[in-house]
Protein backbone atom coordinates (compact mmCIF):
# COMPACT_ATOMS: atom_id res chain seq x y z
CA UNK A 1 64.41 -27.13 58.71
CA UNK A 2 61.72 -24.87 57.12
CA UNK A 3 60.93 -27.07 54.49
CA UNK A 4 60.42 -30.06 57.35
CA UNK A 5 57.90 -27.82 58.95
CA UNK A 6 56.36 -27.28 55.74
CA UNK A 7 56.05 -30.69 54.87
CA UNK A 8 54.78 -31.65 58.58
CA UNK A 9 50.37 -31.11 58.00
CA UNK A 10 51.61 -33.60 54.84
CA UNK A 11 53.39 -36.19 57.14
CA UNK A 12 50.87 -35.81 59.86
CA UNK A 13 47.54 -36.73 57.16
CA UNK A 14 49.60 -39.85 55.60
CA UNK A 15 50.39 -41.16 58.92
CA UNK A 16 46.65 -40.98 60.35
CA UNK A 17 45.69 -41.84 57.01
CA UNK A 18 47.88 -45.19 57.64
CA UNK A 19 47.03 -45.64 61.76
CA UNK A 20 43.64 -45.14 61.10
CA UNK A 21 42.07 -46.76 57.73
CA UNK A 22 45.13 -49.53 56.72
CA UNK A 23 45.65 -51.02 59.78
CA UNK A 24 42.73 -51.97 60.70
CA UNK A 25 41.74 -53.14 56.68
CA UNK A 26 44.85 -54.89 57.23
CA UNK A 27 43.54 -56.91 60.01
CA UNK A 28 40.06 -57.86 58.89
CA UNK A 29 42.03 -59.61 55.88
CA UNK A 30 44.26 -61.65 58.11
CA UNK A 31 41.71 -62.52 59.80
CA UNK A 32 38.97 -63.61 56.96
CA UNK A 33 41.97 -65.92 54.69
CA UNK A 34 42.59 -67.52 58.33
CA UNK A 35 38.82 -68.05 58.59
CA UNK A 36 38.74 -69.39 54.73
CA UNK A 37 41.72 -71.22 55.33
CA UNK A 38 40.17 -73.16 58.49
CA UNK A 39 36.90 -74.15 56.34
CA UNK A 40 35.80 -77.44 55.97
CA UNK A 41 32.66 -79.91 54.79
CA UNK A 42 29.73 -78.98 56.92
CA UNK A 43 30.14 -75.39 57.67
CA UNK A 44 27.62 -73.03 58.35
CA UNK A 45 28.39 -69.95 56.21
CA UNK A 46 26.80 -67.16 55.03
CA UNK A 47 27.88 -65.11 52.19
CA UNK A 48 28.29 -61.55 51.19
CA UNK A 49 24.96 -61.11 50.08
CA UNK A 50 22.96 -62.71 53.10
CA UNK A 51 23.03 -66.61 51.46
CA UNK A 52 23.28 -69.18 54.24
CA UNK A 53 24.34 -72.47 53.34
CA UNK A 54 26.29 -75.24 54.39
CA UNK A 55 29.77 -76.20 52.73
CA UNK A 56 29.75 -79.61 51.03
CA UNK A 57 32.58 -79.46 48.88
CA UNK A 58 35.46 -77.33 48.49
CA UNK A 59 37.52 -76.24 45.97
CA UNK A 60 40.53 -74.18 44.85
CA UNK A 61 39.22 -70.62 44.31
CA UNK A 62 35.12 -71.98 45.34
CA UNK A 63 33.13 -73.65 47.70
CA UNK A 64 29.70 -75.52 46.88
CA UNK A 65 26.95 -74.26 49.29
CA UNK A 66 24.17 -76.62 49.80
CA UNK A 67 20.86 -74.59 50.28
CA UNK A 68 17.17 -75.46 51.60
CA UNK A 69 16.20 -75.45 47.53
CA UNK A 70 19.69 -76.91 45.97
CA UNK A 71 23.21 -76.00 45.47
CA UNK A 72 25.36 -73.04 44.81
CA UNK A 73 29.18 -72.50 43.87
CA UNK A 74 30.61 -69.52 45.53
CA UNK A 75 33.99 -67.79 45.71
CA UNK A 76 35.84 -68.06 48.67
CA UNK A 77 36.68 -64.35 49.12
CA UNK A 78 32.86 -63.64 48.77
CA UNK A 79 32.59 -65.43 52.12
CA UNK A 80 31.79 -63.96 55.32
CA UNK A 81 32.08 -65.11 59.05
CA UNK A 82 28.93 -66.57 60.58
């Protein structure tokens, strides 16, 4: 029972560790492959470094962002929500 007691600071530091930083993380990424998933030709985006475009063709891993001054080919995961 000592050793339990011991061990407890240890438990307690994992578990907020887990309630407080994973969950959440855990979340936002559900919820961004949902919002990549749902994507289609004509969508507004903006991307992880403050590029807006519009989609106009998508691809496997990419997307192909028209912008006011051509076109740009972009990875998915490097999108964000507008």
């Amino acid at each position: 029972m000592g050793d339990f007691i011991a061990l407890m600071p240890l438990i307690t530091v994992f578990l907020l560790f887990y309630l407080i930083l994973y969950i959440p993380q855990r979340r936002r990424q559900k919820k961004h492959k949902s919002y990549i998933e749902a994507l289609k030709i004509g969508d507004d985006v903006v991307t992880e470094s403050g590029i807006y475009g519009r989609v106009t063709n998508i691809k496997e891993e990419s997307v192909i962002l028209v912008l006011k001054k051509g076109e740009i080919e972009i990875l998915k995961s490097k999108l964000l929500h507008k």
